[in-house]
C-alpha atoms as a PDB file:
ATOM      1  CA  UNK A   1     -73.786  62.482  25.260  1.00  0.00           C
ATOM      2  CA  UNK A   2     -72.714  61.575  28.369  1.00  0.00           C
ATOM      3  CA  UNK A   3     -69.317  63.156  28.164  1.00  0.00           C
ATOM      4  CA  UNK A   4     -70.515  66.443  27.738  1.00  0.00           C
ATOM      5  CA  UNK A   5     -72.597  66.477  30.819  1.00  0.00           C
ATOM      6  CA  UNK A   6     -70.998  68.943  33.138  1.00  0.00           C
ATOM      7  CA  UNK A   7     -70.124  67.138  36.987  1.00  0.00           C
ATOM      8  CA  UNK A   8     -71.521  68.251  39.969  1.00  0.00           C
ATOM      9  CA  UNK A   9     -75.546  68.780  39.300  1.00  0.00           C
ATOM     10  CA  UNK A  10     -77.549  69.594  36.789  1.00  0.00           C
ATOM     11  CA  UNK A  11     -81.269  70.750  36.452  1.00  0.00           C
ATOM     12  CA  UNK A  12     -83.162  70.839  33.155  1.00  0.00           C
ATOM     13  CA  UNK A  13     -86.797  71.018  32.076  1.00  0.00           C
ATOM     14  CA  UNK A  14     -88.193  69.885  28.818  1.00  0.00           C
ATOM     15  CA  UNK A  15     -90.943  69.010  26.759  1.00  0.00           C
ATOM     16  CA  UNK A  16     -91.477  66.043  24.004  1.00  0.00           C
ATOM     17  CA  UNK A  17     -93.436  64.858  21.722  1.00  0.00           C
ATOM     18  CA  UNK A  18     -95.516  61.710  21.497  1.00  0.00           C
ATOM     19  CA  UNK A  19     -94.121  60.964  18.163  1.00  0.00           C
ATOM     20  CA  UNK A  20     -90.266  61.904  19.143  1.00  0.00           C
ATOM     21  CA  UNK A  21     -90.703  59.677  21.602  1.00  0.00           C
ATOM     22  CA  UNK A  22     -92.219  56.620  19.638  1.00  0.00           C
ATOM     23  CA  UNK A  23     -95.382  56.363  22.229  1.00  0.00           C
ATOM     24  CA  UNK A  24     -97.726  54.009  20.524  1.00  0.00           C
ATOM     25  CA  UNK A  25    -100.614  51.601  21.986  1.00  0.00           C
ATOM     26  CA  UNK A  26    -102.990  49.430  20.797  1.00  0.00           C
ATOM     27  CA  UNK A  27    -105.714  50.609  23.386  1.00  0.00           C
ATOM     28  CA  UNK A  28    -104.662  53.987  24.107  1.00  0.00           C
ATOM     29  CA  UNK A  29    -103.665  57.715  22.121  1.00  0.00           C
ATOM     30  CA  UNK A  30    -101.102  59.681  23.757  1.00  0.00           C
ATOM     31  CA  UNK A  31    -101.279  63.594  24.056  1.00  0.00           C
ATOM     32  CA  UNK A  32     -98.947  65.132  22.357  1.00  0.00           C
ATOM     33  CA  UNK A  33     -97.031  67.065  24.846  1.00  0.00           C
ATOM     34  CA  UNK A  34     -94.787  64.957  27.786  1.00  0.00           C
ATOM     35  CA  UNK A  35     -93.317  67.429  30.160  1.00  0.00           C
ATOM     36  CA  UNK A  36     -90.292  66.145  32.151  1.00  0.00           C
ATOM     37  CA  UNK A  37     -88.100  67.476  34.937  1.00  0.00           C
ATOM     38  CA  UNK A  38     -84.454  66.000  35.182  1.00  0.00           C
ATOM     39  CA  UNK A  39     -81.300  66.620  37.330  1.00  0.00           C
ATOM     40  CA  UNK A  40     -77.924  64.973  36.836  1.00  0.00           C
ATOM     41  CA  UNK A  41     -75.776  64.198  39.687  1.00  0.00           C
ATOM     42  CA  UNK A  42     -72.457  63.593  37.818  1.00  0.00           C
ATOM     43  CA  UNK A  43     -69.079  62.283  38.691  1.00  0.00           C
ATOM     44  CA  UNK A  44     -66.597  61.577  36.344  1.00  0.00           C
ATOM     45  CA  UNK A  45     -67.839  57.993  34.991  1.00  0.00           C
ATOM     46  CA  UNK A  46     -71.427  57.814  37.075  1.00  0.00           C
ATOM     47  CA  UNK A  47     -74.627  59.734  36.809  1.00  0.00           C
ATOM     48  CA  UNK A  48     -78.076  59.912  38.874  1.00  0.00           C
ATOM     49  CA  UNK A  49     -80.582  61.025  36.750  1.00  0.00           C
ATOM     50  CA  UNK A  50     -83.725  61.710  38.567  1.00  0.00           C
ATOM     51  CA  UNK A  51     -87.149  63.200  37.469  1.00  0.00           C
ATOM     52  CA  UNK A  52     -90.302  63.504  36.932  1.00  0.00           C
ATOM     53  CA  UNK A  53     -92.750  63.111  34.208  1.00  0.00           C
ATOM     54  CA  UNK A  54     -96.230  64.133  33.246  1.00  0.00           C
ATOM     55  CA  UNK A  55     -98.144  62.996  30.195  1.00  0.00           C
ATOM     56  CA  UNK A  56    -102.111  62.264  29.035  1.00  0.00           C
ATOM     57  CA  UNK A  57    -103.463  59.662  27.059  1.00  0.00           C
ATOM     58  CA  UNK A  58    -106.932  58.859  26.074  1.00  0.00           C
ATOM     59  CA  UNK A  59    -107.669  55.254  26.390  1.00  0.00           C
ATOM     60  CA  UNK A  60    -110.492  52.957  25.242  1.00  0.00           C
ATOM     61  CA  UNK A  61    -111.803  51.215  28.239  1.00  0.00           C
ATOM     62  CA  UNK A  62    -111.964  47.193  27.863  1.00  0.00           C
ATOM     63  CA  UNK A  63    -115.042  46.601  29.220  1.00  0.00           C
ATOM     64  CA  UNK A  64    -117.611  49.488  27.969  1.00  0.00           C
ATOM     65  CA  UNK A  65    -115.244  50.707  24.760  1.00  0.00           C
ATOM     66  CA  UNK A  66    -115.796  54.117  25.775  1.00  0.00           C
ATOM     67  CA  UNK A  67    -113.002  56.688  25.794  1.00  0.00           C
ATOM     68  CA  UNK A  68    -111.788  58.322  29.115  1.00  0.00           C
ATOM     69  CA  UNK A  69    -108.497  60.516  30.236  1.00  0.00           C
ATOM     70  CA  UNK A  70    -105.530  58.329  31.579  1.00  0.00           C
ATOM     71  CA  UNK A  71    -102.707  60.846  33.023  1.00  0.00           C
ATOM     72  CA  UNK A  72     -99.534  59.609  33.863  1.00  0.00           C
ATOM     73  CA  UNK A  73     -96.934  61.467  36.605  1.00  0.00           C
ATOM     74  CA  UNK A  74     -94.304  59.502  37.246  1.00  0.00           C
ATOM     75  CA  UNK A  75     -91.190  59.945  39.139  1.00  0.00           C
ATOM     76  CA  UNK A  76     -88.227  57.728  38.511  1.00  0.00           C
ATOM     77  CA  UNK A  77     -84.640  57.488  39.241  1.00  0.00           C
ATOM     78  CA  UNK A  78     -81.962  55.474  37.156  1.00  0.00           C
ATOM     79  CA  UNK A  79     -77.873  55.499  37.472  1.00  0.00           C
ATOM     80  CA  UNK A  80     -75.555  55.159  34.453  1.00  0.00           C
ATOM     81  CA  UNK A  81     -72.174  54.367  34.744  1.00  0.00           C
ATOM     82  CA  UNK A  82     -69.228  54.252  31.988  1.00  0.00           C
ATOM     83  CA  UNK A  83     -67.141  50.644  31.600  1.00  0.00           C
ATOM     84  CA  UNK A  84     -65.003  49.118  29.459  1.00  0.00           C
ATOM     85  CA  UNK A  85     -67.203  47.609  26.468  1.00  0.00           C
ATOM     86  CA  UNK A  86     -66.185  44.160  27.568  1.00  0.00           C
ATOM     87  CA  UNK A  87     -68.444  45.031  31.029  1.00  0.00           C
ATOM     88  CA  UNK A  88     -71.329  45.552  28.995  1.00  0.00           C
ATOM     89  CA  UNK A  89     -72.822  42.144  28.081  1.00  0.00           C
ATOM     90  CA  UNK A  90     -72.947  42.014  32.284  1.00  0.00           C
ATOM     91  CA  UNK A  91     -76.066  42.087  34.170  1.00  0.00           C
ATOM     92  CA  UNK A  92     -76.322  44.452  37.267  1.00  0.00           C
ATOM     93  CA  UNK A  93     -79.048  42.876  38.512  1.00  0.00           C
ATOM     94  CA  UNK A  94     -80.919  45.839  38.792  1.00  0.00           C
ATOM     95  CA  UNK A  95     -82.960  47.748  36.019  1.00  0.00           C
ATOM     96  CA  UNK A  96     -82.078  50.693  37.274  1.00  0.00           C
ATOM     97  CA  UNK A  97     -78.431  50.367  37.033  1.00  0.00           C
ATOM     98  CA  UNK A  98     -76.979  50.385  33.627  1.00  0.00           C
ATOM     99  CA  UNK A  99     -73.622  50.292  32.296  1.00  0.00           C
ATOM    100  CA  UNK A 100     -72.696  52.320  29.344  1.00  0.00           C
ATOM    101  CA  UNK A 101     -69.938  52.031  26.862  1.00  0.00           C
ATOM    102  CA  UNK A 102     -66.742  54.721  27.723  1.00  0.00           C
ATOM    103  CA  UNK A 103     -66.548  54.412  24.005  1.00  0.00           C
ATOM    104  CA  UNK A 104     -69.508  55.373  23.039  1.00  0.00           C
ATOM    105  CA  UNK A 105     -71.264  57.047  26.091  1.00  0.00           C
ATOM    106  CA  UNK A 106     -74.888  58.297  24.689  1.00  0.00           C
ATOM    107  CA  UNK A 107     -77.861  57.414  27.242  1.00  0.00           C
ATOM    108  CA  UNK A 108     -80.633  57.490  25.477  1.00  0.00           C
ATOM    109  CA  UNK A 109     -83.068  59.438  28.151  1.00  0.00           C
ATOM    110  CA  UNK A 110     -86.268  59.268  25.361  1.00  0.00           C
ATOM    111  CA  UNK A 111     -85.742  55.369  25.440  1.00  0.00           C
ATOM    112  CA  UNK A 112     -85.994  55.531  29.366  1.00  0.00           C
ATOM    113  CA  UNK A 113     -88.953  57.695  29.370  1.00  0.00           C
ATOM    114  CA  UNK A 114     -90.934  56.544  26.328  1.00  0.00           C
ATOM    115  CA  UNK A 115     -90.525  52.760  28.552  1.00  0.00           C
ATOM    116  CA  UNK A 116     -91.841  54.544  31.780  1.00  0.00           C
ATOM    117  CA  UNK A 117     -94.977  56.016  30.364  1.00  0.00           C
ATOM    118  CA  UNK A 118     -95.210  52.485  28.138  1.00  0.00           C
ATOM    119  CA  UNK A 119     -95.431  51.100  31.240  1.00  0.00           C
ATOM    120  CA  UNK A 120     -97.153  53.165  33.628  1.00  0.00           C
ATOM    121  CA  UNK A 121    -100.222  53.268  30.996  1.00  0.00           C
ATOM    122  CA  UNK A 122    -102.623  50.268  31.843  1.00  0.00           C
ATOM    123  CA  UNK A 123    -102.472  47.697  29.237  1.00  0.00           C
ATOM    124  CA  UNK A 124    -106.418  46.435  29.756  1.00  0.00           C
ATOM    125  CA  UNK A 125    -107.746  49.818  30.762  1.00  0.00           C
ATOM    126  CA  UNK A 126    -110.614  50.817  32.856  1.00  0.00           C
ATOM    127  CA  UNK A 127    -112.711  53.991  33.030  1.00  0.00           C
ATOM    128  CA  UNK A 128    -113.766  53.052  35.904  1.00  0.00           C
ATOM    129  CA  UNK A 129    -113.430  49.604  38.549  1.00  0.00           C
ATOM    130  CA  UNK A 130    -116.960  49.193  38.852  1.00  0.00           C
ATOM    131  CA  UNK A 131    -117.636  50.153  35.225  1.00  0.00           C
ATOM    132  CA  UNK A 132    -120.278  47.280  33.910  1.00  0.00           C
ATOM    133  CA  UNK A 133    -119.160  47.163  30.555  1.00  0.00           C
ATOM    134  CA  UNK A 134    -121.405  46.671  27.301  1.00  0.00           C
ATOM    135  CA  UNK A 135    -124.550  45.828  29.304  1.00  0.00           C
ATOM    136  CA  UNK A 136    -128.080  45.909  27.572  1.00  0.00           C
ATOM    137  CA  UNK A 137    -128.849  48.994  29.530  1.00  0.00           C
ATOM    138  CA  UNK A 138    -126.049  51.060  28.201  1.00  0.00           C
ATOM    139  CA  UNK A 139    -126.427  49.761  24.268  1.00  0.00           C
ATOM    140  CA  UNK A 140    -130.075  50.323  24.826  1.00  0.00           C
ATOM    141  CA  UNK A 141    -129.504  54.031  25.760  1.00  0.00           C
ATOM    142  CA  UNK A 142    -126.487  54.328  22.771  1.00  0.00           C
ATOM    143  CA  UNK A 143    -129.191  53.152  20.102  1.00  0.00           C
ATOM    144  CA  UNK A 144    -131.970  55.352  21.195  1.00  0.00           C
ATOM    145  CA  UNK A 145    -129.240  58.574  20.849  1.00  0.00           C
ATOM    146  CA  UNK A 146    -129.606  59.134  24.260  1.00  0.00           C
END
């Protein structure tokens, strides 16, 4: 709740889970821990939330369907700012920016950082960039239990 955040700055760490945080992908399995650093710069009707996150997922490569580690550490930085509900259908042009209702002013910070690591993960995943994929040589050795 955004009203409740005290002004002036504010540091807090935390961890989620993959399933509080609705992390799901067709070609990848997320850890279950996300660790995250934010701090709050916070005026009256604005705030700078800026952090850092670190999560693992283990992700079937496209090419050779084996499994491999992905992690993800991101930083990102996003600015909130209360209007009058009437402001809200407007677009800031920026992603970053968002305006939130002074009605109703709950930022949804699992939204924003369930969508980073969404995005962050690759969505045709690669163990490696040279990786050669399902060739004879590597079904050959999977069928003979090597």
């Amino acid at each position: 709740d955004f009203a409740t955040w005290p002004d002036g700055t504010t540091v807090t760490d935390f961890v989620e889970t993959a399933e509080s945080l609705e992390l799901s992908s067709d070609m990848s399995r997320f850890d279950d821990e996300v660790k995250v650093t934010v701090t709050v710069h916070k005026t009256d009707d604005e705030a700078i939330v800026e952090g850092r996150l670190a999560a693992r997922a283990m992700s079937t490569c496209v090419r050779c369907l084996d499994e491999f580690e992905v992690v993800v550490e991101e930083e990102f930085r996003r600015i909130g700012k209360l209007v009058p509900v009437a402001q809200i259908s407007e677009d800031t042009g920026d992603p970053d920016y968002l305006f939130l209702p002074n009605n109703e002013p709950v930022w949804d910070l699992n939204g924003m950082i369930r969508e980073i690591i969404l995005l962050t993960v690759p969505e045709n995943p690669l163990c490696d960039e040279d990786c050669r994929g399902l060739c004879r040589y590597r079904i050959k050795k999977r069928l003979s239990g090597q």
